[in-house]
Structure formats: C-alpha cells, structure tokens
C-alpha atoms as a PDB file:
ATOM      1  CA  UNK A   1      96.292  71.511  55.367  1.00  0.00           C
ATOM      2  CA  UNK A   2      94.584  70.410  52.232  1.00  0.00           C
ATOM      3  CA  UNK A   3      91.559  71.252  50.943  1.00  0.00           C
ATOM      4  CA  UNK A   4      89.641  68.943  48.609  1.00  0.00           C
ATOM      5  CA  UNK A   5      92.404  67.128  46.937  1.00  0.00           C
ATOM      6  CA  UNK A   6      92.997  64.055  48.283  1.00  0.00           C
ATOM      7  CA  UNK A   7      95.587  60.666  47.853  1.00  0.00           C
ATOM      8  CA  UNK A   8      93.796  57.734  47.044  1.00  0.00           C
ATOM      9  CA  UNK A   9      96.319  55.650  49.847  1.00  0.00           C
ATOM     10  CA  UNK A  10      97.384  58.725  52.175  1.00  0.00           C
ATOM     11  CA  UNK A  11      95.402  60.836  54.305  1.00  0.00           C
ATOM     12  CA  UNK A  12      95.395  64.403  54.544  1.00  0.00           C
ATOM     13  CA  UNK A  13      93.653  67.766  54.594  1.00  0.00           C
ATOM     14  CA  UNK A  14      90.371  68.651  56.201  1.00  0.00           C
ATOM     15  CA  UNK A  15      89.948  64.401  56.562  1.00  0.00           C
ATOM     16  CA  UNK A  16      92.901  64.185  59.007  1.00  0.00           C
ATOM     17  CA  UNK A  17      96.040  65.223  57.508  1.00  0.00           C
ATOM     18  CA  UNK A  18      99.062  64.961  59.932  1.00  0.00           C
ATOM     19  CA  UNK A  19     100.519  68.246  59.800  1.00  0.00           C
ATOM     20  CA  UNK A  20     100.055  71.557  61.097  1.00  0.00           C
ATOM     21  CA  UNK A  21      96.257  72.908  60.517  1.00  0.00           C
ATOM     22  CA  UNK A  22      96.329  75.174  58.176  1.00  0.00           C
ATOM     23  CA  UNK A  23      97.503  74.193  54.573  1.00  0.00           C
ATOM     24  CA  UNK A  24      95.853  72.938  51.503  1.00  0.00           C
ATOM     25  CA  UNK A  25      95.584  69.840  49.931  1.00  0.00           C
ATOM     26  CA  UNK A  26      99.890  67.341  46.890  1.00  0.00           C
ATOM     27  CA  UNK A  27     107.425  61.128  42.638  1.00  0.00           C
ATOM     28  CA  UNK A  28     108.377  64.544  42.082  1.00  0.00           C
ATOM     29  CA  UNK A  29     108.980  63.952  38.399  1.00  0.00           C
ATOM     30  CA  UNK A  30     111.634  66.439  38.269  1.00  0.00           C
ATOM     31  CA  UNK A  31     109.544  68.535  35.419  1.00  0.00           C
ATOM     32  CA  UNK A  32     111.648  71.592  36.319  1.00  0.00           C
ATOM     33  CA  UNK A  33     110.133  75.337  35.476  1.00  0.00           C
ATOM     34  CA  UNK A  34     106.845  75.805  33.466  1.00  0.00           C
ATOM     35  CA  UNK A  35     107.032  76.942  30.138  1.00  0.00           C
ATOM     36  CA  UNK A  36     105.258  77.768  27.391  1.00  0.00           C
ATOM     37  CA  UNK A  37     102.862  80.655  29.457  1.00  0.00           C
ATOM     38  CA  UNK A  38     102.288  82.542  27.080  1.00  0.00           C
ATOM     39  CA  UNK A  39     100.511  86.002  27.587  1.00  0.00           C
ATOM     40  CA  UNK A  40      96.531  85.523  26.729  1.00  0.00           C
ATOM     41  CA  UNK A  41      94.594  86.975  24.343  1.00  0.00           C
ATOM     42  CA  UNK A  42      91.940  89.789  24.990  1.00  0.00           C
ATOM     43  CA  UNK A  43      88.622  88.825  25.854  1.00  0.00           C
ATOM     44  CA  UNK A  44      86.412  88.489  23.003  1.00  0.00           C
ATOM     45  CA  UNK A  45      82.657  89.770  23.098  1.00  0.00           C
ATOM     46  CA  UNK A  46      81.142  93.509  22.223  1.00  0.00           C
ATOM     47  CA  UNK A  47      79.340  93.637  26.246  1.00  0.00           C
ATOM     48  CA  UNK A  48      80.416  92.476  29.276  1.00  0.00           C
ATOM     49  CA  UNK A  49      77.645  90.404  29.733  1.00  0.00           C
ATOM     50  CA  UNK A  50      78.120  88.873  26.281  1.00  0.00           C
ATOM     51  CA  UNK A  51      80.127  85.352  25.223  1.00  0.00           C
ATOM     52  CA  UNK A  52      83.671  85.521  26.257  1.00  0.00           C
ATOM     53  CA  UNK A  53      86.581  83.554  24.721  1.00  0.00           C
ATOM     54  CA  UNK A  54      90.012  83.577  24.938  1.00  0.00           C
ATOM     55  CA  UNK A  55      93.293  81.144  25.717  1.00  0.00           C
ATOM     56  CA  UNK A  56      94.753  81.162  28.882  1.00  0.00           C
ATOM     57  CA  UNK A  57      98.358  78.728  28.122  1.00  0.00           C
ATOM     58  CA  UNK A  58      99.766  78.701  31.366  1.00  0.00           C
ATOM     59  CA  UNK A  59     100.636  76.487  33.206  1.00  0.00           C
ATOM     60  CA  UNK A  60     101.228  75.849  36.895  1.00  0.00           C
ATOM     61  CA  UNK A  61     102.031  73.354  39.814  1.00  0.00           C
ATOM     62  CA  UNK A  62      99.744  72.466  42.966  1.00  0.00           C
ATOM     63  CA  UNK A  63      99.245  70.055  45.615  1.00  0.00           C
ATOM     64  CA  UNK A  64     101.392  67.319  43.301  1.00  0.00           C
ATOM     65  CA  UNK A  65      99.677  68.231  40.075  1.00  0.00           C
ATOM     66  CA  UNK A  66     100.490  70.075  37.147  1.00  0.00           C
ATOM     67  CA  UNK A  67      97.676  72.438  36.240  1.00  0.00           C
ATOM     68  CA  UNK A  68      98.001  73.632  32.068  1.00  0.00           C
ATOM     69  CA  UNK A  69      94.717  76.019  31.804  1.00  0.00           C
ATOM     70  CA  UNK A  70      93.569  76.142  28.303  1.00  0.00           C
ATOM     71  CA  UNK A  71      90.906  77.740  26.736  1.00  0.00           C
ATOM     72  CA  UNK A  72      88.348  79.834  29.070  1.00  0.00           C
ATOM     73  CA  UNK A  73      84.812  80.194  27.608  1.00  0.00           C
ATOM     74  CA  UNK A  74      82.187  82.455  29.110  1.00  0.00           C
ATOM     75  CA  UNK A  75      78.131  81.934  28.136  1.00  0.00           C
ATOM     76  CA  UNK A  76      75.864  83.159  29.830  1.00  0.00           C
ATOM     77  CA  UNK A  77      72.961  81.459  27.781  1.00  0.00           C
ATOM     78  CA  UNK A  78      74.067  77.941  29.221  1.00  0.00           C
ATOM     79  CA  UNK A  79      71.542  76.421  32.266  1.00  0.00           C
ATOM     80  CA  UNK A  80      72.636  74.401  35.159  1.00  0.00           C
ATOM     81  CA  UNK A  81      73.700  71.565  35.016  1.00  0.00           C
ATOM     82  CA  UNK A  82      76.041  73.428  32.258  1.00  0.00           C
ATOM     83  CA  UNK A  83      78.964  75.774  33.903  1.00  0.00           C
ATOM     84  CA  UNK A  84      78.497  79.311  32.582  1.00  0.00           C
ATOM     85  CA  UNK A  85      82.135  79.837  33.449  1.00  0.00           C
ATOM     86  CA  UNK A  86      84.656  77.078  32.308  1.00  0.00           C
ATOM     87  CA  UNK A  87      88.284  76.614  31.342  1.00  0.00           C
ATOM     88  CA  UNK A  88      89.858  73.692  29.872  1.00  0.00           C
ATOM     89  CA  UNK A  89      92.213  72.298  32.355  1.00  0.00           C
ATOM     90  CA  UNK A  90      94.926  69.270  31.340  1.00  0.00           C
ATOM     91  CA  UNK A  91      95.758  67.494  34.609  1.00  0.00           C
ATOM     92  CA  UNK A  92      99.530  65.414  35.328  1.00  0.00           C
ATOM     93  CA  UNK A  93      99.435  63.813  38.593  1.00  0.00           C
ATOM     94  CA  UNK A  94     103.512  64.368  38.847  1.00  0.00           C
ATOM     95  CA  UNK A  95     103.687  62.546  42.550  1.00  0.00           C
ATOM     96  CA  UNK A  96     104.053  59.363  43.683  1.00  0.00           C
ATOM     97  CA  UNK A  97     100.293  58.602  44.680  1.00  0.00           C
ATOM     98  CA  UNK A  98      96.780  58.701  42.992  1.00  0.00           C
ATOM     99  CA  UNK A  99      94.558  62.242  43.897  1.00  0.00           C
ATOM    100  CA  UNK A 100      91.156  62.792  43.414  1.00  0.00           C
ATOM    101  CA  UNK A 101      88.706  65.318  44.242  1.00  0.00           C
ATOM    102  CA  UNK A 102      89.320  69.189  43.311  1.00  0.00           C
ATOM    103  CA  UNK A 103      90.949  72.402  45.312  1.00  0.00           C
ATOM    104  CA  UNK A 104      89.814  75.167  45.166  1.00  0.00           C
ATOM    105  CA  UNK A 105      89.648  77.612  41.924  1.00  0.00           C
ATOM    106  CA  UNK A 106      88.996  81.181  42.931  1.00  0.00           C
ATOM    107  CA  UNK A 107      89.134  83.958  39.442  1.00  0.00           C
ATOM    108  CA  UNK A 108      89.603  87.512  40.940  1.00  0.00           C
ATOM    109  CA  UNK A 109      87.609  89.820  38.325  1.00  0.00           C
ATOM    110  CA  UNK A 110      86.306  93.331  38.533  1.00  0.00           C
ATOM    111  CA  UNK A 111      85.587  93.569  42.342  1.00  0.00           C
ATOM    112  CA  UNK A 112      84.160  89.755  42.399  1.00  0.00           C
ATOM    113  CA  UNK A 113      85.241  86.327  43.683  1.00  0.00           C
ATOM    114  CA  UNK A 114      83.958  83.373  41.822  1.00  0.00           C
ATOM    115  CA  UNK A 115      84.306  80.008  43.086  1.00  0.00           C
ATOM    116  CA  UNK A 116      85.120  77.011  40.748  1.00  0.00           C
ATOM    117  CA  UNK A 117      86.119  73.865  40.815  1.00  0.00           C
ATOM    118  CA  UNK A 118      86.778  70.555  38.787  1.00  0.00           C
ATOM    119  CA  UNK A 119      84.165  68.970  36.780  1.00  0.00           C
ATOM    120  CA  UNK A 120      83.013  65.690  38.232  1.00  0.00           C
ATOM    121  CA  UNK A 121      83.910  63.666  35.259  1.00  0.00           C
ATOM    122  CA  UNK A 122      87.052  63.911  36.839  1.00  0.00           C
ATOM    123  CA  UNK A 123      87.704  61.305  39.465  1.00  0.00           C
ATOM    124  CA  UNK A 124      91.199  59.592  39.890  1.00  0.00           C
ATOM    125  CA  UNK A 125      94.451  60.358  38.196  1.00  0.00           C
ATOM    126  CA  UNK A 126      96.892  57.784  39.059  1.00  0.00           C
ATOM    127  CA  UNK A 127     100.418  58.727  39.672  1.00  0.00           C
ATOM    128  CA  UNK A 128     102.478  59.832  36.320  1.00  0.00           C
ATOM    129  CA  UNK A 129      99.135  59.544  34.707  1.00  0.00           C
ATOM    130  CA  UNK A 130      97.446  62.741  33.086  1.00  0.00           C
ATOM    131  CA  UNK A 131      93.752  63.820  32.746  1.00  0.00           C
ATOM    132  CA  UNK A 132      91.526  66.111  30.706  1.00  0.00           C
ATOM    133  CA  UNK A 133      88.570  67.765  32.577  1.00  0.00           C
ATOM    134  CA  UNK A 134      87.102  71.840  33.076  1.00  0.00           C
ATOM    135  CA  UNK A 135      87.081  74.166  35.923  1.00  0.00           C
ATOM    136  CA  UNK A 136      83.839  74.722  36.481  1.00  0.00           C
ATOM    137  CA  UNK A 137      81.936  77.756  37.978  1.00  0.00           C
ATOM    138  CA  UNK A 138      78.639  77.833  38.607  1.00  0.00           C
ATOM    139  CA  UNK A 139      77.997  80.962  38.078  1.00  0.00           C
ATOM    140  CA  UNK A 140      74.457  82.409  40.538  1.00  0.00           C
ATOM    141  CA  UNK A 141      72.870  85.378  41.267  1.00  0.00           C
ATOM    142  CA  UNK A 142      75.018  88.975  40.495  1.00  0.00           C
ATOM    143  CA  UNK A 143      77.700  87.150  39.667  1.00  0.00           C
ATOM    144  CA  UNK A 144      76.042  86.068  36.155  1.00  0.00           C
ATOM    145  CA  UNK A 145      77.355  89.027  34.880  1.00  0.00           C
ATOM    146  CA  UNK A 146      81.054  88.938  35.652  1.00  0.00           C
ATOM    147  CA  UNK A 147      81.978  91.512  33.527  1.00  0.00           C
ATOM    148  CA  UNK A 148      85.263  91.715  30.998  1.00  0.00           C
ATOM    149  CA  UNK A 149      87.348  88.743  32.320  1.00  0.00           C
ATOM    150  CA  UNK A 150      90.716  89.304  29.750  1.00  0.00           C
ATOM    151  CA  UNK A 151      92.349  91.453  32.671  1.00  0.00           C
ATOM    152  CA  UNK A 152      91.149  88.499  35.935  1.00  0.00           C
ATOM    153  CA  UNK A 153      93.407  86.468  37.343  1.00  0.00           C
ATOM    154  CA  UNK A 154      92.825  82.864  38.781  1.00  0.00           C
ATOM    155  CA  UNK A 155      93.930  81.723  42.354  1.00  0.00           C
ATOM    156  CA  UNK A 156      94.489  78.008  43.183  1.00  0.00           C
ATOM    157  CA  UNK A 157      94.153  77.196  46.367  1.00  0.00           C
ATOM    158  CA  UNK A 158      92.422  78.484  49.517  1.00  0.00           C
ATOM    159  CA  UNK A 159      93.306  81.459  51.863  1.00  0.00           C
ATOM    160  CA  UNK A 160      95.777  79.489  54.215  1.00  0.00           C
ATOM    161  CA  UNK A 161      97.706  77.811  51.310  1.00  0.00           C
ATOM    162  CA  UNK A 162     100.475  79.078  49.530  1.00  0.00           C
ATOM    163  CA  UNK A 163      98.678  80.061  46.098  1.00  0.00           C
ATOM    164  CA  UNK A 164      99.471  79.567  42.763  1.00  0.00           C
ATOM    165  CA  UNK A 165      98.232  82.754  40.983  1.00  0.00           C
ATOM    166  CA  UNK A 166      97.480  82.596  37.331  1.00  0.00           C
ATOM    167  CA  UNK A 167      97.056  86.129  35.030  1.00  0.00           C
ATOM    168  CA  UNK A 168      94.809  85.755  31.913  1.00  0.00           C
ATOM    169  CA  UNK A 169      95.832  88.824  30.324  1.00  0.00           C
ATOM    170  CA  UNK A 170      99.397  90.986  29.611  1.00  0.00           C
ATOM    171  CA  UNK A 171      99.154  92.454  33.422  1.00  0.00           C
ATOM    172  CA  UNK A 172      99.558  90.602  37.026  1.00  0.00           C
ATOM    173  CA  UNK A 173     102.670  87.899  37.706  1.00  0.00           C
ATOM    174  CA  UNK A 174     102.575  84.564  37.140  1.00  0.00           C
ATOM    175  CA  UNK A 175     102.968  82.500  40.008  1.00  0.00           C
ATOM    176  CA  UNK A 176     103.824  79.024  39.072  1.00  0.00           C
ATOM    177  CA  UNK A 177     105.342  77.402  42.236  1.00  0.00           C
ATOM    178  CA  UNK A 178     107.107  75.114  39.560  1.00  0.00           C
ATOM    179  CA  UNK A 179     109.431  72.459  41.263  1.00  0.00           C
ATOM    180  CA  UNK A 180     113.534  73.761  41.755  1.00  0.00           C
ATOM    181  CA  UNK A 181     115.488  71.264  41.677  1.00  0.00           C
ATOM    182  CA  UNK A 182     118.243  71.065  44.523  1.00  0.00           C
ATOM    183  CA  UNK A 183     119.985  68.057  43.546  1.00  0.00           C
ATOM    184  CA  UNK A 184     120.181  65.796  40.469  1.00  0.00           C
ATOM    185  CA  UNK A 185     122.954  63.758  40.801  1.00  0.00           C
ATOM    186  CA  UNK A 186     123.444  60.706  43.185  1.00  0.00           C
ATOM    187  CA  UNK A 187     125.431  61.721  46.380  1.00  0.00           C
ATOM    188  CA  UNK A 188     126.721  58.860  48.328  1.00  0.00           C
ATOM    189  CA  UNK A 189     128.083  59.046  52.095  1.00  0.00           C
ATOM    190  CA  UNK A 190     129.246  56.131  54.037  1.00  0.00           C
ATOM    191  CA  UNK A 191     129.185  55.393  57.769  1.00  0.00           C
ATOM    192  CA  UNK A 192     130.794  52.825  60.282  1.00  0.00           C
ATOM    193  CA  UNK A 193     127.927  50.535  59.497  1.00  0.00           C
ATOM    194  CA  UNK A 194     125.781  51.858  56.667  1.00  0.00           C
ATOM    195  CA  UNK A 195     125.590  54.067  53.340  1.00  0.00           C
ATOM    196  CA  UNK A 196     123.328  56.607  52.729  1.00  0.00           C
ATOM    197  CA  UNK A 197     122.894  57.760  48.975  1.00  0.00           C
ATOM    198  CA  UNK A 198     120.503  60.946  48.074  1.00  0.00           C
ATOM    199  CA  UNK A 199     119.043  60.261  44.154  1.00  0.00           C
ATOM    200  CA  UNK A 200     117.152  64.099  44.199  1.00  0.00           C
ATOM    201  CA  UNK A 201     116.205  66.741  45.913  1.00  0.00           C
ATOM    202  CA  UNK A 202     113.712  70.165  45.412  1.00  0.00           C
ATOM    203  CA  UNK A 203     112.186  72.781  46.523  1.00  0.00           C
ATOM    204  CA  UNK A 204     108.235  72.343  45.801  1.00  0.00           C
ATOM    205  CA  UNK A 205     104.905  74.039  47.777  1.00  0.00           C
ATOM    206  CA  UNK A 206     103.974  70.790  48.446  1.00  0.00           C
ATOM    207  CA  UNK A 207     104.478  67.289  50.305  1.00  0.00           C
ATOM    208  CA  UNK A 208     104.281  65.021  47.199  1.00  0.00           C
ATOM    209  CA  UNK A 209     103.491  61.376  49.087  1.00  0.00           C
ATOM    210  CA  UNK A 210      99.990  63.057  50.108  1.00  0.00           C
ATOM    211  CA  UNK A 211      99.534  65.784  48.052  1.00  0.00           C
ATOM    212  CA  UNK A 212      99.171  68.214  50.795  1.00  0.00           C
ATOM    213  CA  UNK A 213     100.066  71.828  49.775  1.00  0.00           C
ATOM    214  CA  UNK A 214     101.680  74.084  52.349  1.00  0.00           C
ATOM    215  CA  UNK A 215     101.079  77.144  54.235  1.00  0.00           C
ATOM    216  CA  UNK A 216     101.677  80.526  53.193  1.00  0.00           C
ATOM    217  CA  UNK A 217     104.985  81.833  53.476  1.00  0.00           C
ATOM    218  CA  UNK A 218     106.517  77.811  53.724  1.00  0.00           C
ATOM    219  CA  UNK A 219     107.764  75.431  51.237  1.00  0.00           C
ATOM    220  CA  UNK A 220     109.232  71.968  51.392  1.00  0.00           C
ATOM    221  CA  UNK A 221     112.555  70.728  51.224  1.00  0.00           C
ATOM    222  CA  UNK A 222     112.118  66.916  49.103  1.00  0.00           C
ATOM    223  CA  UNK A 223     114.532  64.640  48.690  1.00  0.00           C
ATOM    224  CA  UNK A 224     114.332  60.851  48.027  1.00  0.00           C
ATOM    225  CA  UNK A 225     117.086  58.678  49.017  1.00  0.00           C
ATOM    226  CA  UNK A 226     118.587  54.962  49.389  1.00  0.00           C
ATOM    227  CA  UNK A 227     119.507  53.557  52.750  1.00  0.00           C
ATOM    228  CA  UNK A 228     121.666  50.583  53.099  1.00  0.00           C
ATOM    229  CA  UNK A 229     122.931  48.625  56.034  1.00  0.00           C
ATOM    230  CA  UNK A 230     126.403  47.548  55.167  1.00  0.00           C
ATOM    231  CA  UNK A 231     127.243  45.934  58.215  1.00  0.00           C
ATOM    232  CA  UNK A 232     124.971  43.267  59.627  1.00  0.00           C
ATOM    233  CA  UNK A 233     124.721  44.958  63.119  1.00  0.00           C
ATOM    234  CA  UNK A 234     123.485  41.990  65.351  1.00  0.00           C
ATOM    235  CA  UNK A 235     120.750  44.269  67.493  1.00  0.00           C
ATOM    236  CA  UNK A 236     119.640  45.726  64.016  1.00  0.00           C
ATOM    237  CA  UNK A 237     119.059  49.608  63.574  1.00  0.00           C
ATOM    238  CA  UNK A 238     115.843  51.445  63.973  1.00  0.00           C
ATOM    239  CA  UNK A 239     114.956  54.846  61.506  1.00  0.00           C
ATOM    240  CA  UNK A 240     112.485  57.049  61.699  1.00  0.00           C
ATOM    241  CA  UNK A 241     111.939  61.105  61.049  1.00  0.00           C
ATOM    242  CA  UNK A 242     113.734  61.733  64.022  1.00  0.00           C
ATOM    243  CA  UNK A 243     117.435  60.171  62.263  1.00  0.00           C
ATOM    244  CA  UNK A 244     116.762  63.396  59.448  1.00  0.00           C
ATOM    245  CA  UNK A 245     116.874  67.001  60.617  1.00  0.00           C
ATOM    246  CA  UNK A 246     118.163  69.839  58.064  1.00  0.00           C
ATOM    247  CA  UNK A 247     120.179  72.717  59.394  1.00  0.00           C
ATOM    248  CA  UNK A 248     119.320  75.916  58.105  1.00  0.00           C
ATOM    249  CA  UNK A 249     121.289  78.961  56.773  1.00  0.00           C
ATOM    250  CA  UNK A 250     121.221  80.472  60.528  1.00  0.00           C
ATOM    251  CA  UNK A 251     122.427  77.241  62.000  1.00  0.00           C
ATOM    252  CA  UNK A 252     119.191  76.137  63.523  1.00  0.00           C
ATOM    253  CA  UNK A 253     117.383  72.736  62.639  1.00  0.00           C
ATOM    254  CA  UNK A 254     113.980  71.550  61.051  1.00  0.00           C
ATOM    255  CA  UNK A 255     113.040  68.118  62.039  1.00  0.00           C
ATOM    256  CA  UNK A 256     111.780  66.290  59.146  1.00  0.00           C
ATOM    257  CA  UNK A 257     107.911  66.091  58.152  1.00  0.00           C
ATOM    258  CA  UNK A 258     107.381  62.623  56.190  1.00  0.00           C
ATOM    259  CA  UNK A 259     110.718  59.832  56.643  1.00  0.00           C
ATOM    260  CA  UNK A 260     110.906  56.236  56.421  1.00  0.00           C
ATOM    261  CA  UNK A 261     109.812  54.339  59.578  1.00  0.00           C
ATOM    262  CA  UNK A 262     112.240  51.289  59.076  1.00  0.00           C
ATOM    263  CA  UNK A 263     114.304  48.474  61.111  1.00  0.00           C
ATOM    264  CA  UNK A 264     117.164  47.639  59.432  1.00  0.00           C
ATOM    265  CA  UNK A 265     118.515  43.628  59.550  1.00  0.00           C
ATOM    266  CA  UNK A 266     121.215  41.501  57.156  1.00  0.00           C
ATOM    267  CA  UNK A 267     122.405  44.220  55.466  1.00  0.00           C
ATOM    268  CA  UNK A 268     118.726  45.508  54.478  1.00  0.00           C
ATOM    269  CA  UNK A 269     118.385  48.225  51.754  1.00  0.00           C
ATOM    270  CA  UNK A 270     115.335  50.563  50.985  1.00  0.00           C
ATOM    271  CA  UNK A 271     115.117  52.758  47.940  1.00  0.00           C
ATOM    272  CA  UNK A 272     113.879  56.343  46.534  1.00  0.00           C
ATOM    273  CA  UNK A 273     112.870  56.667  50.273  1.00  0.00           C
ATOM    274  CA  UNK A 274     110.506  60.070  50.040  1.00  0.00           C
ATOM    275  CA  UNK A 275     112.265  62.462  52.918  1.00  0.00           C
ATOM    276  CA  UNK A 276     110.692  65.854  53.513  1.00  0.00           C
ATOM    277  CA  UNK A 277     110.899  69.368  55.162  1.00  0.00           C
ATOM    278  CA  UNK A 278     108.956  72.341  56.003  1.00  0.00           C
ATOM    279  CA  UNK A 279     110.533  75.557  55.973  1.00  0.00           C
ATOM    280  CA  UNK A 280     109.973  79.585  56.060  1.00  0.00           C
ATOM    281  CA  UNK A 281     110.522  80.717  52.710  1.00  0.00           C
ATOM    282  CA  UNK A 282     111.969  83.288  51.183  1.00  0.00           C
ATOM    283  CA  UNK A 283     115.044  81.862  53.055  1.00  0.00           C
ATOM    284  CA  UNK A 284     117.641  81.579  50.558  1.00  0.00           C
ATOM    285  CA  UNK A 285     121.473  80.199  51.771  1.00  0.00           C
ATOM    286  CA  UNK A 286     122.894  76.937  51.858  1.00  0.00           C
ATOM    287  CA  UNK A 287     121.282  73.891  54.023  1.00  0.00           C
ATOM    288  CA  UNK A 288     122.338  70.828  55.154  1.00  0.00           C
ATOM    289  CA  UNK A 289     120.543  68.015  54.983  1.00  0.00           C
ATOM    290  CA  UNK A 290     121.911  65.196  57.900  1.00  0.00           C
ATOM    291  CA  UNK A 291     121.108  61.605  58.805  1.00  0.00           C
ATOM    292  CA  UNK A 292     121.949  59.481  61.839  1.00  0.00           C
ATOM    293  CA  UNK A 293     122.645  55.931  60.517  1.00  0.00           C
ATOM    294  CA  UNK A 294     124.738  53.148  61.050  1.00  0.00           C
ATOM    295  CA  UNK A 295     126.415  54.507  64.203  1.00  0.00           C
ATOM    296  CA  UNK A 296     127.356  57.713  62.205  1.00  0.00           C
ATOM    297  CA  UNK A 297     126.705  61.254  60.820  1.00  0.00           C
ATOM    298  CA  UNK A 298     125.691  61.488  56.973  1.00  0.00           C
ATOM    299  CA  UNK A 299     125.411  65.026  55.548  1.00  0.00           C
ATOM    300  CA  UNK A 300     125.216  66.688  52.214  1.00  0.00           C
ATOM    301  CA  UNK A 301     124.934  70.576  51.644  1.00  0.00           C
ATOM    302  CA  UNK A 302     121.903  72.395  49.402  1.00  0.00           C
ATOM    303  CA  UNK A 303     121.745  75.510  48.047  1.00  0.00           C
ATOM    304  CA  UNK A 304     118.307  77.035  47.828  1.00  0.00           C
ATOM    305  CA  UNK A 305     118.645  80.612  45.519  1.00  0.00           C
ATOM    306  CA  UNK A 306     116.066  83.456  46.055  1.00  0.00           C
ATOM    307  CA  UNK A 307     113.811  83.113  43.742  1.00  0.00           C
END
C-alpha cells in the first residue's frame, strides 16, 4: 500500500490503508503526458569522488503528485545536517486531498542503492497547490563515494509499488506513469428513476482520494461522476461500491475500490463523485464501466490503448 506519503483527511499505507497489502503510498487534474524531459547533461567533475552537477528536467507522476526533478548536486565536502546528495524537486499535489510526508527515492548508480527522501522543510501541500523542496540523501559510510552519477537512474517508490523510473543521462527509459485520459467529455445515461452522468475518466498508478500508489503490474481505472435521483422514489435508494463494477476486455468484472456511500431522497444529486478500479495492466481492449441506479442499468464503454 503506501509508503510514507500520506492524505492529510484519508488514511492509507503502512498506517491502515484499506486495500490490498502491498502498494505504496496518491482531483486528477487531467495534466495529461509529461513533457519537457529533456535528456540530462553529463556529470560534471574531473574524479568520481569530486563535485557533481548536472540537470535532470524530467518530470514524473506518483502517489497523486507530480514530481519535476531539477538540478542534482553532488558534494562531498558538505556535513550532516547538509545532504551530500540532493536534487531540486518542484512538487504539484494534482489530487483532490492534502499529502504530506515523503516516499521513497531510491538512485540506482554503479552497483549501489542510495536511499533519499524529501527534505523536512517540506510538510503539507494542499490539493492543486505546488511546493519547492530537495531529495535528500544522506549519504554514510562507502556510499560517500558514489562514483560518476550522469549514467544513474532514480526509482520512486518502494519494491511492491509500481515505480516511476527516472534516467539522468541519454541511456535507460523514462517511466513517467503520467495520467491517460479515458474520457473528457460528459456522458449522460438515464434510468427509470435516476441519471447518471460521467465528467472524466483515466488511467493513473494511483488512487487519487488517498494518494495510495498501486502494486506492480496494476493500475487504476478513475472516473468521477454525477448521480441524480430523478424520481422521488418513496423508500429512497441506497449506493455504495457494490452499484459500480467494470467489465473487462475478457468479459469478467472488477468490483470497484473507492465509490460513494450515499442514500438518495427528493430527487438528491451528488457531484464529481471520485469512482475507482484496480486492474492487471498491460491489459489493453475496451471496458465497460456499469452502475446499478434508479431501478436500472447505466453503462458507458472505455478504451484503454497499450501503452
């Protein structure tokens, strides 16, 4: 489930997320694919062990943030409580809740594994709101000297997660997990008694409402939605997850994740309702996405593309 990074009004992760053990810690803001990653520049310094500088400018999505790695800077004169080993990190909360806290930064160099994370000065990044801060490593022992770092790569996230995966030099792939966006135009479907209308949809490595990233080999199916009672039904209607399943290219279901838990009275309406799927991925094909409500059957198709 998630590892440090943590909603401010949602629980999840290692302090009693409600999903399957095993992932890390993450409105969709419909930001679409990364861009500007830009190859970086060779590592700068005549030894190893010498002052390294160079810019990263890439950018990637995790756990309901968007990660932009600027510069890295490497000296090995600096003394705790100084990092030895920091990039400049921008930080957009692009969900619908605050985070704090930091996952986990792992850079892959020359046979080593250093461990990182955000600088304290970070604490809270409100939803839609963006921060400034480092990713710090504390560099100790044999890893003080962690050699030519233009050709590393950075991992985000830990070993159960799927990873975002970040090159610093020409070599290696960058894996962005940047949002695809499913749907971007209102659908409305009508039943005997109610009206169901789906705003967005995407395919993300995350659960945005609490920032929890998923497994390896999953992603999530998100779509936000309006419900409306049309008819004033005179028991009322209960929803929950179990109205929403999604039907899979092989014809098989996925109940729903996260749903509203709602009664419905007077012709009640609830809006940009967060809705939200795990699935296997790479499954490519088209889904259906379906909803029992208001004595009916409301379903829209998605296609999800290989990517």
């Amino acid at each position: 489930m998630a590892a440090l990074m943590i909603p401010v009004l949602a629980s999840c992760g290692v302090v009693g997320g409600k999903k399957d053990e095993g992932g890390d810690a993450g409105s969709n803001s419909g930001l679409g694919n990364a861009s500007g990653n830009e190859d970086a520049s060779a590592g700068q310094g005549d030894a190893p062990a010498g002052t390294q500088s160079f810019d990263i400018n890439k950018t990637v999505w995790y756990s309901g943030m968007k990660l932009t790695f600027g510069k890295l800077t490497y000296d090995p004169a600096k003394e705790y409580p100084e990092a030895k080993l920091a990039i400049d990190t921008t930080v957009e909360n692009v969900s619908p809740t605050s985070v704090q806290g930091s996952p986990t930064f792992t850079i892959k160099a020359n046979g080593k594994f250093l461990e990182g994370r955000f600088n304290d000065d970070l604490r809270t990044v409100p939803a839609g709101e963006t921060g400034k801060t480092t990713v710090d490593f504390q560099l100790i022992g044999t890893d003080q000297e962690p050699g030519d770092l233009s050709a590393a790569e950075l991992q985000v996230g830990d070993s159960k997660s799927v990873n975002a995966v970040v090159p610093f030099g020409a070599g290696g792939e960058l894996v962005d997990l940047a949002p695809t966006v499913l749907l971007d135009k209102p659908i409305s479907k009508s039943t005997k008694y109610g009206k169901v209308t789906w705003n967005k949809c995407s395919l993300e490595g995350y659960f945005p409402s609490d920032h929890e990233q998923v497994e390896k080999d999953m992603r999530a199916v998100v779509c936000y939605l309006d419900m409306q009672q049309t008819v004033a039904m005179p028991a009322g209607e209960a929803v929950d997850q179990g109205n929403f399943i999604l039907r899979v290219p092989d014809g098989s279901v996925v109940a729903a994740d996260e749903g509203p838990i709602q009664a419905f009275y007077r012709k009640q309406k609830i809006t940009d309702t967060e809705v939200a799927f795990k699935i296997r991925w790479p499954a490519p094909g088209t889904y259906k996405m379906e909803v029992e409500f208001g004595e009916g059957k409301s379903t829209i198709p998605l296609t999800i593309a290989d990517s």
